[in-house]
ModelCIF file with pLDDT and N, C-alpha, C, O atoms, coordinates in Angstrom:
data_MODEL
#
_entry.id   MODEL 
#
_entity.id                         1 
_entity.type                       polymer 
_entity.pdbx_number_of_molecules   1 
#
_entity_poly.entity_id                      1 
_entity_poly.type                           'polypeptide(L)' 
_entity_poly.nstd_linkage                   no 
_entity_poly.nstd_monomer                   no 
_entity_poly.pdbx_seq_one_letter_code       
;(UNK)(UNK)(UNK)(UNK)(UNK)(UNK)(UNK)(UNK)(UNK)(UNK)(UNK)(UNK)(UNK)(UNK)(UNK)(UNK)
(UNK)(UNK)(UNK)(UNK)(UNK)(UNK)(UNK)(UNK)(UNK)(UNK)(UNK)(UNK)(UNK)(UNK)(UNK)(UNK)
(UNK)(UNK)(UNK)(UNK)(UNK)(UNK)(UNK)(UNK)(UNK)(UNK)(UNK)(UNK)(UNK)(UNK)(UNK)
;
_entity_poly.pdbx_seq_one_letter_code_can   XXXXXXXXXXXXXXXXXXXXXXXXXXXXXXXXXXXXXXXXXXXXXXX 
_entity_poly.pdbx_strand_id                 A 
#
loop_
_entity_poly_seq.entity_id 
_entity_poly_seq.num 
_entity_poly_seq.mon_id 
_entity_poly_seq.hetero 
1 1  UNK n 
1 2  UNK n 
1 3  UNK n 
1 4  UNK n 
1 5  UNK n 
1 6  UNK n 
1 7  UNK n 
1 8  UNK n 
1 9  UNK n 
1 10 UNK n 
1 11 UNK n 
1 12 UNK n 
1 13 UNK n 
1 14 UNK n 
1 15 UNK n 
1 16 UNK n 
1 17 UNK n 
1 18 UNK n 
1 19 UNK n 
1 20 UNK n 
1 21 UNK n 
1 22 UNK n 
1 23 UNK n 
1 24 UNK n 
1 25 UNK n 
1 26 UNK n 
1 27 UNK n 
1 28 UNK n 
1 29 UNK n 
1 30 UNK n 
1 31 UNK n 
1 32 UNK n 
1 33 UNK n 
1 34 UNK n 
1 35 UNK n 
1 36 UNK n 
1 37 UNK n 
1 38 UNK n 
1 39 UNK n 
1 40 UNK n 
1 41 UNK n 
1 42 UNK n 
1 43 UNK n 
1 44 UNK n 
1 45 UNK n 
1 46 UNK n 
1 47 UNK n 
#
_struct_asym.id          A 
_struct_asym.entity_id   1 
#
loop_
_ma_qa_metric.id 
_ma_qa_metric.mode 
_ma_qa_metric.name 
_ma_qa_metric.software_group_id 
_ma_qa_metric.type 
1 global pLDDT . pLDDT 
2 local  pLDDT . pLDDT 
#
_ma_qa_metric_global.metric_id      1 
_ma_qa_metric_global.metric_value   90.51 
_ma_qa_metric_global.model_id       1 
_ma_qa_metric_global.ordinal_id     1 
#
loop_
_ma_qa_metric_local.label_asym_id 
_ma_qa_metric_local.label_comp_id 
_ma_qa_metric_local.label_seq_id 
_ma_qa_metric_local.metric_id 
_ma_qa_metric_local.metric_value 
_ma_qa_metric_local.model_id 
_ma_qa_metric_local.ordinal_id 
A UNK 1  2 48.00 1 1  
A UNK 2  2 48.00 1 2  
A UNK 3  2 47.00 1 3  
A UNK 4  2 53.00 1 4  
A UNK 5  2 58.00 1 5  
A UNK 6  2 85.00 1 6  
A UNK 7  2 90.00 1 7  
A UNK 8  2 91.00 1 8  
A UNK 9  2 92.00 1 9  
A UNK 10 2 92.00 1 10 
A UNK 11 2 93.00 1 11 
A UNK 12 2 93.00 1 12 
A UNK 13 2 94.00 1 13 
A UNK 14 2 93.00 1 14 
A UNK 15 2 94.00 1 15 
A UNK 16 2 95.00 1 16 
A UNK 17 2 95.00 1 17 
A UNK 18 2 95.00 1 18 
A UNK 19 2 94.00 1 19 
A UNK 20 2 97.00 1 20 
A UNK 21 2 97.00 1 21 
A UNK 22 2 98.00 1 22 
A UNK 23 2 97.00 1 23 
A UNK 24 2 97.00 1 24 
A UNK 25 2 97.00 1 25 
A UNK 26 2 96.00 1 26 
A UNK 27 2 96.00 1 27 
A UNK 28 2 97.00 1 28 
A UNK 29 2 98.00 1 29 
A UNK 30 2 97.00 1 30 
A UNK 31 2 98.00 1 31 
A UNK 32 2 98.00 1 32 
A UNK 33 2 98.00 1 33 
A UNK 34 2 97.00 1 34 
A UNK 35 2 97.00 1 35 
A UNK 36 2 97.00 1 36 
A UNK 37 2 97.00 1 37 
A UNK 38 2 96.00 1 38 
A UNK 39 2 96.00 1 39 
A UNK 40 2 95.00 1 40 
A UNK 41 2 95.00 1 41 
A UNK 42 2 94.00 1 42 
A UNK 43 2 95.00 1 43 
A UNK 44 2 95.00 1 44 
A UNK 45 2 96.00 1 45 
A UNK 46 2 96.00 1 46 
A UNK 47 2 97.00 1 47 
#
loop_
_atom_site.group_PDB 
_atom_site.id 
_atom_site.type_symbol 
_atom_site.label_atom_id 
_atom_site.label_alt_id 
_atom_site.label_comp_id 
_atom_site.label_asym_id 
_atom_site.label_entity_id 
_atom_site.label_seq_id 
_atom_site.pdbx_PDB_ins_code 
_atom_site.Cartn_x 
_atom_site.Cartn_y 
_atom_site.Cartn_z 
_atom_site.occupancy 
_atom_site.B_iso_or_equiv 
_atom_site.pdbx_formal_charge 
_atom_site.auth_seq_id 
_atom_site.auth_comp_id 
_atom_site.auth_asym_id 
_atom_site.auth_atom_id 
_atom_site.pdbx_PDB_model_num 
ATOM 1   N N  . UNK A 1 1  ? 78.498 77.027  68.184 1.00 48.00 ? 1  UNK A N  1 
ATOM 2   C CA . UNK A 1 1  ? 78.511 76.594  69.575 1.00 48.00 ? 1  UNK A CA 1 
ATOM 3   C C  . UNK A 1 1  ? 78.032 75.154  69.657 1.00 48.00 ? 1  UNK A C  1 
ATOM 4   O O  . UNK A 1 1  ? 77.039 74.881  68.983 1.00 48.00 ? 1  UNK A O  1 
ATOM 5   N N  . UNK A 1 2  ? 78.574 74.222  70.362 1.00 48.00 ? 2  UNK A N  1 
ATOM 6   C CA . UNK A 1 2  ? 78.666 72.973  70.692 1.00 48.00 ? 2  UNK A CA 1 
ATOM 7   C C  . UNK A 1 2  ? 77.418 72.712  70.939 1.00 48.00 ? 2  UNK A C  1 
ATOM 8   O O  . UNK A 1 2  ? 76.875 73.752  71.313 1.00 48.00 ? 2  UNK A O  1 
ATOM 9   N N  . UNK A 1 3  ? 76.487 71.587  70.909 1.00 47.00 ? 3  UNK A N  1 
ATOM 10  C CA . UNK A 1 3  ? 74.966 71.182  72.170 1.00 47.00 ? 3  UNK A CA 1 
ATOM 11  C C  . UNK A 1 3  ? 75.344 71.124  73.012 1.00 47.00 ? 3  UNK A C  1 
ATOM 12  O O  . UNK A 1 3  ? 74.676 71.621  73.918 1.00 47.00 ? 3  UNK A O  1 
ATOM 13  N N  . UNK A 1 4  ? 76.969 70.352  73.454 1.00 53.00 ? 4  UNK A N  1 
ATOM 14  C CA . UNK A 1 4  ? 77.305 70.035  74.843 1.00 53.00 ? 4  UNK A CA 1 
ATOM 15  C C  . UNK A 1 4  ? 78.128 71.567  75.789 1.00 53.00 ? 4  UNK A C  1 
ATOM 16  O O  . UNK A 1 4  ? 78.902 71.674  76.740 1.00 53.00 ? 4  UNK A O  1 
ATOM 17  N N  . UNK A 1 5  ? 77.586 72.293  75.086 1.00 58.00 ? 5  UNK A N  1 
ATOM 18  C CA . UNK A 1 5  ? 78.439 74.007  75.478 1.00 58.00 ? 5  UNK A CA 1 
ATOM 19  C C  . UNK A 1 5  ? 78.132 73.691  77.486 1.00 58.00 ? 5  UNK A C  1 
ATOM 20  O O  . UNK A 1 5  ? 77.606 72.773  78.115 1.00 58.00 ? 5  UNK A O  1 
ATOM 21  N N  . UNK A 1 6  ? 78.683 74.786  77.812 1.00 85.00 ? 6  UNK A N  1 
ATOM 22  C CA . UNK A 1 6  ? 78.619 74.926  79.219 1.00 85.00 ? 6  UNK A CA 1 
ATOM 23  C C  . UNK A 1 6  ? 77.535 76.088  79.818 1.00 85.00 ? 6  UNK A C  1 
ATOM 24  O O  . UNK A 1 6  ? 77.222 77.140  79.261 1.00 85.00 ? 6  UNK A O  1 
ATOM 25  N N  . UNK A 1 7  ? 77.214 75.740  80.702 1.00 90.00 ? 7  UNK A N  1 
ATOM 26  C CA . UNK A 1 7  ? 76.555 76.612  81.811 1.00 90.00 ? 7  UNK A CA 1 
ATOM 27  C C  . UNK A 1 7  ? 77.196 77.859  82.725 1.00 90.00 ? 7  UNK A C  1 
ATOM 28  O O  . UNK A 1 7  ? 78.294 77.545  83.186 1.00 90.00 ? 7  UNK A O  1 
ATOM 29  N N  . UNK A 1 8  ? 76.931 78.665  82.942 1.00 91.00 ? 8  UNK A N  1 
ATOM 30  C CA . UNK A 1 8  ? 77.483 79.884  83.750 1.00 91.00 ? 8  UNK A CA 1 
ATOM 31  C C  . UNK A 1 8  ? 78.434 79.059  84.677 1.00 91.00 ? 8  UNK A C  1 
ATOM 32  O O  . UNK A 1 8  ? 79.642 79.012  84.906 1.00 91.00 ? 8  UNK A O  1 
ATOM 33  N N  . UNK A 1 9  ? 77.188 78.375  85.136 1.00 92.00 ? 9  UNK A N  1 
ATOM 34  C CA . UNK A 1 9  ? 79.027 77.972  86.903 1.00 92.00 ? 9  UNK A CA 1 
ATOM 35  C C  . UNK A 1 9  ? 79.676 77.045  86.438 1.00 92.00 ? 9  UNK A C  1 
ATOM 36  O O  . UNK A 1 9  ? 80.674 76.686  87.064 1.00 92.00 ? 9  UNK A O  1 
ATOM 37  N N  . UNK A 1 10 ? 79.310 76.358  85.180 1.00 92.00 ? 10 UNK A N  1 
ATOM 38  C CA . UNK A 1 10 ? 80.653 75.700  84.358 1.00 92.00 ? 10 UNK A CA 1 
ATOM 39  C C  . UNK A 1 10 ? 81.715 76.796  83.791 1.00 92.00 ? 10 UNK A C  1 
ATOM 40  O O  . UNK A 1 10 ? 82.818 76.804  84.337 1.00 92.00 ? 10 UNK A O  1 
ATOM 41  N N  . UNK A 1 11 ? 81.559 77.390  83.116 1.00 93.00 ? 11 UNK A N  1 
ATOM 42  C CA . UNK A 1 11 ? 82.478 78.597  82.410 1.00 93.00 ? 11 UNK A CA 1 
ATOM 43  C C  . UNK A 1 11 ? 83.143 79.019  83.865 1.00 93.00 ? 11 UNK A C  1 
ATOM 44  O O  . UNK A 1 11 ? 84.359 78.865  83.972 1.00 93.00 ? 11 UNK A O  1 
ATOM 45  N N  . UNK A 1 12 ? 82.339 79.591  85.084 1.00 93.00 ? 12 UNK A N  1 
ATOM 46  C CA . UNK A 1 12 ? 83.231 80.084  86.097 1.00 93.00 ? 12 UNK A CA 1 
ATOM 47  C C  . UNK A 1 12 ? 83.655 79.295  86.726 1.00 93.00 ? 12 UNK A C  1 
ATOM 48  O O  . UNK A 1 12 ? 84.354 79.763  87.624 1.00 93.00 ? 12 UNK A O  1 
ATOM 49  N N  . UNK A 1 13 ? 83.577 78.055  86.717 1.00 94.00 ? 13 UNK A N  1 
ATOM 50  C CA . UNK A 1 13 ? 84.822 76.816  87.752 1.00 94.00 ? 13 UNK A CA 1 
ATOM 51  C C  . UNK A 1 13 ? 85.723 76.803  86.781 1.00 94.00 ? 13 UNK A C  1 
ATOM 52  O O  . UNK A 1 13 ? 86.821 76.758  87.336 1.00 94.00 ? 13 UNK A O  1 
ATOM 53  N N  . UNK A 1 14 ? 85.846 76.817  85.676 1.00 93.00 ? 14 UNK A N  1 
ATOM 54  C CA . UNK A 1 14 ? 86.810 76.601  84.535 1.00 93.00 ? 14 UNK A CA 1 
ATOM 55  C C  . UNK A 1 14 ? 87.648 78.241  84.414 1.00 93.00 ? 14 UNK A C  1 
ATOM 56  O O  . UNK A 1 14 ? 88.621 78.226  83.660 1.00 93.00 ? 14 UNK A O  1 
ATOM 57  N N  . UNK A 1 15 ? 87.363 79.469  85.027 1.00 94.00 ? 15 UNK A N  1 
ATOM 58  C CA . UNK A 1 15 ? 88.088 80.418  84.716 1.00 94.00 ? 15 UNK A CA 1 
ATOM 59  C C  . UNK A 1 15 ? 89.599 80.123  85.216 1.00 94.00 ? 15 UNK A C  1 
ATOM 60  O O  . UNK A 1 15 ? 89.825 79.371  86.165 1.00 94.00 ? 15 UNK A O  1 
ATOM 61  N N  . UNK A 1 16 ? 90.577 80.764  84.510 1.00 95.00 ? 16 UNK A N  1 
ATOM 62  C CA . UNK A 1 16 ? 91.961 80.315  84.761 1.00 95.00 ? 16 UNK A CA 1 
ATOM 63  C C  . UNK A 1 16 ? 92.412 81.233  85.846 1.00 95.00 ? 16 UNK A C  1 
ATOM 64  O O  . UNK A 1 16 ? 91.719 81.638  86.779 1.00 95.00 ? 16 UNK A O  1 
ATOM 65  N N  . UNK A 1 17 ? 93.812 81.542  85.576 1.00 95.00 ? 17 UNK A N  1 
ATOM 66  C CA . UNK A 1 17 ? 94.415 82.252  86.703 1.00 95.00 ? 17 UNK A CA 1 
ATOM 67  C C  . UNK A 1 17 ? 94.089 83.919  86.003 1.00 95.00 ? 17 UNK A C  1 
ATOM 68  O O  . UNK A 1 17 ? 93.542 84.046  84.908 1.00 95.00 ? 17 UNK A O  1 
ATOM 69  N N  . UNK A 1 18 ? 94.344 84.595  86.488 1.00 95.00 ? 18 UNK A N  1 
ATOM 70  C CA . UNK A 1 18 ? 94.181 86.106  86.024 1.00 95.00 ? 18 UNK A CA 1 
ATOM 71  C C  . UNK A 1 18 ? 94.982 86.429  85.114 1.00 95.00 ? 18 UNK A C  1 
ATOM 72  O O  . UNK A 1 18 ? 96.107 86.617  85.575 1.00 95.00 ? 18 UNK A O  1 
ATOM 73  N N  . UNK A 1 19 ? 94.895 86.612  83.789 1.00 94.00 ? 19 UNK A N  1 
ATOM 74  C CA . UNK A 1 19 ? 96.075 86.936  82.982 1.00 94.00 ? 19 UNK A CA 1 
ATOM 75  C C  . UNK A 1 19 ? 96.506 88.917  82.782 1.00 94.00 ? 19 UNK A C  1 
ATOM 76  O O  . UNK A 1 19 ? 97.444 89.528  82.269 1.00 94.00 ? 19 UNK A O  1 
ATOM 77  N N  . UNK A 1 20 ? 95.557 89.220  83.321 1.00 97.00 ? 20 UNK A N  1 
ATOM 78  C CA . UNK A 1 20 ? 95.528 90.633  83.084 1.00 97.00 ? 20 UNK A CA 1 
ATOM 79  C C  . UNK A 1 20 ? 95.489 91.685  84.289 1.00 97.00 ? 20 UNK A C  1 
ATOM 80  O O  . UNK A 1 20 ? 94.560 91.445  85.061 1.00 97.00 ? 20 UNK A O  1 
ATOM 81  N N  . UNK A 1 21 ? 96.175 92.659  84.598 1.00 97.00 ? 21 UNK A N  1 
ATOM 82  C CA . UNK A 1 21 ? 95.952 93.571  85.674 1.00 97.00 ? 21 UNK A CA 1 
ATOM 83  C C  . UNK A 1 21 ? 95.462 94.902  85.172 1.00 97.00 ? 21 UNK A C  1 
ATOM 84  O O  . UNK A 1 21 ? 95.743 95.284  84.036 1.00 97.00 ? 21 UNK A O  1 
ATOM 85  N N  . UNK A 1 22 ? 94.774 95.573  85.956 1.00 98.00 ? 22 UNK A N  1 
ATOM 86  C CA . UNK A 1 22 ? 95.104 97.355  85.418 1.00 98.00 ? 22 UNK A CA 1 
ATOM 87  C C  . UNK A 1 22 ? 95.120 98.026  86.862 1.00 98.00 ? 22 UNK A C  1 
ATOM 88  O O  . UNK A 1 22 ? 95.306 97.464  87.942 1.00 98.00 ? 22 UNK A O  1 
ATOM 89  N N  . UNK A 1 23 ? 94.889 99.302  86.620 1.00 97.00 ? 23 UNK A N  1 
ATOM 90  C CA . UNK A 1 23 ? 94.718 100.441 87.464 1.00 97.00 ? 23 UNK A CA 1 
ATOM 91  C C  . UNK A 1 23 ? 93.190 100.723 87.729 1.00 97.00 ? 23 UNK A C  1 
ATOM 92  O O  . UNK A 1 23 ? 92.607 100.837 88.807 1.00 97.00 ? 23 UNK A O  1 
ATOM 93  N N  . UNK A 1 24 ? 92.634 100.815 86.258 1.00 97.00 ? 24 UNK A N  1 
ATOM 94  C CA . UNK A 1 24 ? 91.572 101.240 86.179 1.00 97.00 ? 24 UNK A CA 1 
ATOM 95  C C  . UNK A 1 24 ? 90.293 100.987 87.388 1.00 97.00 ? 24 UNK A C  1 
ATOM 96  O O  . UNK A 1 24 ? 90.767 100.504 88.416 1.00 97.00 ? 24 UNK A O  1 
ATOM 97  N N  . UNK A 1 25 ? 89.021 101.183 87.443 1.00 97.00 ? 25 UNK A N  1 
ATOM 98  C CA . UNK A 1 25 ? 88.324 100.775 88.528 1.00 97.00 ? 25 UNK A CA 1 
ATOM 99  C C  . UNK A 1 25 ? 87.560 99.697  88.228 1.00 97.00 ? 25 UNK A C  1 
ATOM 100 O O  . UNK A 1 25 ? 87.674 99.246  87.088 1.00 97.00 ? 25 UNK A O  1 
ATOM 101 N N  . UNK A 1 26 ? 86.744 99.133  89.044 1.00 96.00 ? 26 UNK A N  1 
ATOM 102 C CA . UNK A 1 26 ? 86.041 98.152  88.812 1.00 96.00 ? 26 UNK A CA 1 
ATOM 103 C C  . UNK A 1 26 ? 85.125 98.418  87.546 1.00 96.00 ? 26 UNK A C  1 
ATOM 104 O O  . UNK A 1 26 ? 85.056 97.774  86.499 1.00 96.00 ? 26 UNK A O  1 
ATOM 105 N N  . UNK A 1 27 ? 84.309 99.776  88.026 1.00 96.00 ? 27 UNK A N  1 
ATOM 106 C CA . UNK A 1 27 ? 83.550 100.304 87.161 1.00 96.00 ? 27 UNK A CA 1 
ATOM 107 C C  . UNK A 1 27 ? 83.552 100.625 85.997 1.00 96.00 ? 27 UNK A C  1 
ATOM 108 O O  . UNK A 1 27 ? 82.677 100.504 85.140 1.00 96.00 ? 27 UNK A O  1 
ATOM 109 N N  . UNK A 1 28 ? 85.038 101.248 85.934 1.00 97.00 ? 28 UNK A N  1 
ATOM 110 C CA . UNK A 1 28 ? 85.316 101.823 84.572 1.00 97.00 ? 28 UNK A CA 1 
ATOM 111 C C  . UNK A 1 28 ? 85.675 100.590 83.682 1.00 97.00 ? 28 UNK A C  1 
ATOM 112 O O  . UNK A 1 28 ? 85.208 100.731 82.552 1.00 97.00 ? 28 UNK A O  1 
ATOM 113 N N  . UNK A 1 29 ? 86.314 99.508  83.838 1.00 98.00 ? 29 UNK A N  1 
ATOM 114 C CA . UNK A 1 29 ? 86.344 98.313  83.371 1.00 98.00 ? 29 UNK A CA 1 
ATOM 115 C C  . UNK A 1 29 ? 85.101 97.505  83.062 1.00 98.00 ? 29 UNK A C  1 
ATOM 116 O O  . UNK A 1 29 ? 85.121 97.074  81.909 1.00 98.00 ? 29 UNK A O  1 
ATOM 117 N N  . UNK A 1 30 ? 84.246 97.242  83.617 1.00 97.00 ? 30 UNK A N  1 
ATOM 118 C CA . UNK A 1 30 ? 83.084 96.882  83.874 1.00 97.00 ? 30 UNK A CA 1 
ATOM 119 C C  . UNK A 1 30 ? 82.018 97.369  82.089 1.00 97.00 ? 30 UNK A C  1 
ATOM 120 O O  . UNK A 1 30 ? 81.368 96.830  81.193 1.00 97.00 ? 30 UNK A O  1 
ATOM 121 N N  . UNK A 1 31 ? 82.463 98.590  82.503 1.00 98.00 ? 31 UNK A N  1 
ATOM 122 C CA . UNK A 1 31 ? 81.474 99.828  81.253 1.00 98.00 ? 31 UNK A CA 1 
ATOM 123 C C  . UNK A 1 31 ? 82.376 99.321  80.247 1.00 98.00 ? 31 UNK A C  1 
ATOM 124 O O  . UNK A 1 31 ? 81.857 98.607  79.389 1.00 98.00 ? 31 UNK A O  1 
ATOM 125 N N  . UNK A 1 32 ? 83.906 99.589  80.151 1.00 98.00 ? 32 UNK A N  1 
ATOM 126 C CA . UNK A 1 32 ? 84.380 99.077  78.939 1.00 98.00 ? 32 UNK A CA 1 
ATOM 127 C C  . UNK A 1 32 ? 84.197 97.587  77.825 1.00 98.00 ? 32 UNK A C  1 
ATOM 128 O O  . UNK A 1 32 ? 83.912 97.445  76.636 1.00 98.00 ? 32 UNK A O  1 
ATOM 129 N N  . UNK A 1 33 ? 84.454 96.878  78.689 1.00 98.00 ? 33 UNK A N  1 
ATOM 130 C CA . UNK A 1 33 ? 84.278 95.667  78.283 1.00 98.00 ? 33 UNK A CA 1 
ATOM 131 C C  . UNK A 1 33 ? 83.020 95.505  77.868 1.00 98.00 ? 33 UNK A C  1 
ATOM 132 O O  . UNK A 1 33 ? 82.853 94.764  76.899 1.00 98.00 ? 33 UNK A O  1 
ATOM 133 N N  . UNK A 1 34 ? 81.901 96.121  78.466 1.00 97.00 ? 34 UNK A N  1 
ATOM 134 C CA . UNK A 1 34 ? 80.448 95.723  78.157 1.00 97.00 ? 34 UNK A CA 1 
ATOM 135 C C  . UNK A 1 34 ? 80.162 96.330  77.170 1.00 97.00 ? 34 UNK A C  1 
ATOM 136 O O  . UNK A 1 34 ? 79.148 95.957  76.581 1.00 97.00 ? 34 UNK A O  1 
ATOM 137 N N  . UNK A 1 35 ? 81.005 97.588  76.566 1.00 97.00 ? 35 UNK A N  1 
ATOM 138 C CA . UNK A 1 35 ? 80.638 98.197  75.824 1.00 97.00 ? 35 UNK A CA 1 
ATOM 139 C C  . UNK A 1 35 ? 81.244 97.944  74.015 1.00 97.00 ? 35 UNK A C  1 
ATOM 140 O O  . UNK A 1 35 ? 80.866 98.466  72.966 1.00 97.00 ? 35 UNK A O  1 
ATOM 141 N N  . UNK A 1 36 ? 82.489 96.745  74.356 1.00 97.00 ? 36 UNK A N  1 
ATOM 142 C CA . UNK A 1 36 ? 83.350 95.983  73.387 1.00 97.00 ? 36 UNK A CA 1 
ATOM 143 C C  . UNK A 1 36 ? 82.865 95.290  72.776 1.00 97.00 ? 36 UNK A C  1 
ATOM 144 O O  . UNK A 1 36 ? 82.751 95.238  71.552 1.00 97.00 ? 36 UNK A O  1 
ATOM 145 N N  . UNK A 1 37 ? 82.197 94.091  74.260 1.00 97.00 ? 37 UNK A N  1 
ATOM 146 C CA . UNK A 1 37 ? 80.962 93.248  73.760 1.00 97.00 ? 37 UNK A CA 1 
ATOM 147 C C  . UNK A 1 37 ? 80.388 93.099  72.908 1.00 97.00 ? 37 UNK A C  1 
ATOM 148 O O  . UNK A 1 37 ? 80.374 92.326  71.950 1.00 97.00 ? 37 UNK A O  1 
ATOM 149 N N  . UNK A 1 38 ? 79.371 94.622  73.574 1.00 96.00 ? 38 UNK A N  1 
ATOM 150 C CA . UNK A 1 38 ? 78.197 95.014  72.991 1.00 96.00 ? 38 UNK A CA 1 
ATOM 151 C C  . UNK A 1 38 ? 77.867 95.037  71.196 1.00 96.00 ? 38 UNK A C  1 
ATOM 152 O O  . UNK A 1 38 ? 76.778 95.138  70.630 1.00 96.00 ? 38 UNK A O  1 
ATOM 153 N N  . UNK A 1 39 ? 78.863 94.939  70.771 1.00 96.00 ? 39 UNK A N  1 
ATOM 154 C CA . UNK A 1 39 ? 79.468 95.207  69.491 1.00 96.00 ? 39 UNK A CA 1 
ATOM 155 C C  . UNK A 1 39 ? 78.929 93.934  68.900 1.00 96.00 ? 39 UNK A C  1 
ATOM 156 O O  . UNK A 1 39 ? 78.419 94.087  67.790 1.00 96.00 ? 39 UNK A O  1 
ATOM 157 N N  . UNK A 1 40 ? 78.924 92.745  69.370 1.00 95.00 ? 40 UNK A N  1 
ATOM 158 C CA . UNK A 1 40 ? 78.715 91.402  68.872 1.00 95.00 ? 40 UNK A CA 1 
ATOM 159 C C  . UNK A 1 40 ? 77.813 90.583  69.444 1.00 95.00 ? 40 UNK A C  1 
ATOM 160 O O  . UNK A 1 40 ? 77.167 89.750  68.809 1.00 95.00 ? 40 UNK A O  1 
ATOM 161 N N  . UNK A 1 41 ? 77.702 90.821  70.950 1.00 95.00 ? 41 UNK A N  1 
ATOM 162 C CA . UNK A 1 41 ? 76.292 90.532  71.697 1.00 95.00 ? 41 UNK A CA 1 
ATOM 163 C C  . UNK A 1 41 ? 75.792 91.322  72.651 1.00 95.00 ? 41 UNK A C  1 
ATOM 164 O O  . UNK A 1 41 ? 76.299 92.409  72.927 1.00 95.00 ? 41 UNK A O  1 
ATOM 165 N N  . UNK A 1 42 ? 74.603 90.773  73.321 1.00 94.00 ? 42 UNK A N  1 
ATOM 166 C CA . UNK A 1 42 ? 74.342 91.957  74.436 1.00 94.00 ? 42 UNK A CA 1 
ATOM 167 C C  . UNK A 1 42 ? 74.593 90.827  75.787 1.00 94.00 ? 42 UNK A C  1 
ATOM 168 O O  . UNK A 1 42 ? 74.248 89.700  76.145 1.00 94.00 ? 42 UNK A O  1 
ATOM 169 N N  . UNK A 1 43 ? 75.496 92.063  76.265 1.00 95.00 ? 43 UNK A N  1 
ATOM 170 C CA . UNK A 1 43 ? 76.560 91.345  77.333 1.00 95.00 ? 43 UNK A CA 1 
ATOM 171 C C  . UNK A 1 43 ? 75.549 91.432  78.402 1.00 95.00 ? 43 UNK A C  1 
ATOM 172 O O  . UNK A 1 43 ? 74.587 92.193  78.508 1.00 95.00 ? 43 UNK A O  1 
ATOM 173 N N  . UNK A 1 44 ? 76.027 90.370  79.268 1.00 95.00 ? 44 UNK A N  1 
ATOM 174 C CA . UNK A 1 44 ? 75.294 90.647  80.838 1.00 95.00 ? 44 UNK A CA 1 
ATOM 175 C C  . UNK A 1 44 ? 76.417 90.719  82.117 1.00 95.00 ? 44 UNK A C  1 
ATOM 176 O O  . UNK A 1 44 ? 77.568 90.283  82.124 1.00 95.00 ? 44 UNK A O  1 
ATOM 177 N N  . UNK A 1 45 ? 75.839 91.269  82.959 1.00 96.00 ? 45 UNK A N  1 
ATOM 178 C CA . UNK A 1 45 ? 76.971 91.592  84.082 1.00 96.00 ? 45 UNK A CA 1 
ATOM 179 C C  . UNK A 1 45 ? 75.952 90.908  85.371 1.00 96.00 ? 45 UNK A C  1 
ATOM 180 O O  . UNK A 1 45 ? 74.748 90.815  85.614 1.00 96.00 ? 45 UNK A O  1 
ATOM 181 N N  . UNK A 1 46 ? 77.419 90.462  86.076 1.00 96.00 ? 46 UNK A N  1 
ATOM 182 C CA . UNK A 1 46 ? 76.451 89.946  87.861 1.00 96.00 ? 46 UNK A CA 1 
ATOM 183 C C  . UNK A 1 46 ? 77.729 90.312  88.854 1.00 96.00 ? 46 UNK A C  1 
ATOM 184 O O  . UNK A 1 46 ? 78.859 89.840  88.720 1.00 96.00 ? 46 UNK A O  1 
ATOM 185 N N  . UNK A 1 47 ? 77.443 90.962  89.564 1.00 97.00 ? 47 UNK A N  1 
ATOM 186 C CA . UNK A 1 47 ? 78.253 92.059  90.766 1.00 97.00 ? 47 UNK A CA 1 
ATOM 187 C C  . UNK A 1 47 ? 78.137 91.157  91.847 1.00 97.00 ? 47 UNK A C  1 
ATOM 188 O O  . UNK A 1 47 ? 78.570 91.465  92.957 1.00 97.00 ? 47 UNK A O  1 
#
């Protein structure tokens, strides 16, 4: 990782357009992904 890396509301002004849809729920998505993560870091979530 860079020194000059980015900050949270840098990374989120920089998010792109949505590349992905599902069905699934907020929640159940939410648990998944965190749980993919989790595998390599410990993820954080903000609702």
């Amino acid at each position: 990782v860079p020194v000059s890396a980015d900050t949270l509301d840098e990374r989120v002004a920089k998010l792109p357009a949505p590349t992905m849809s599902s069905a699934k729920s907020l929640e159940a998505l939410e648990y998944c992904i965190g749980l993919a993560a989790a595998k390599s870091v410990l993820p954080v979530t903000l609702h």
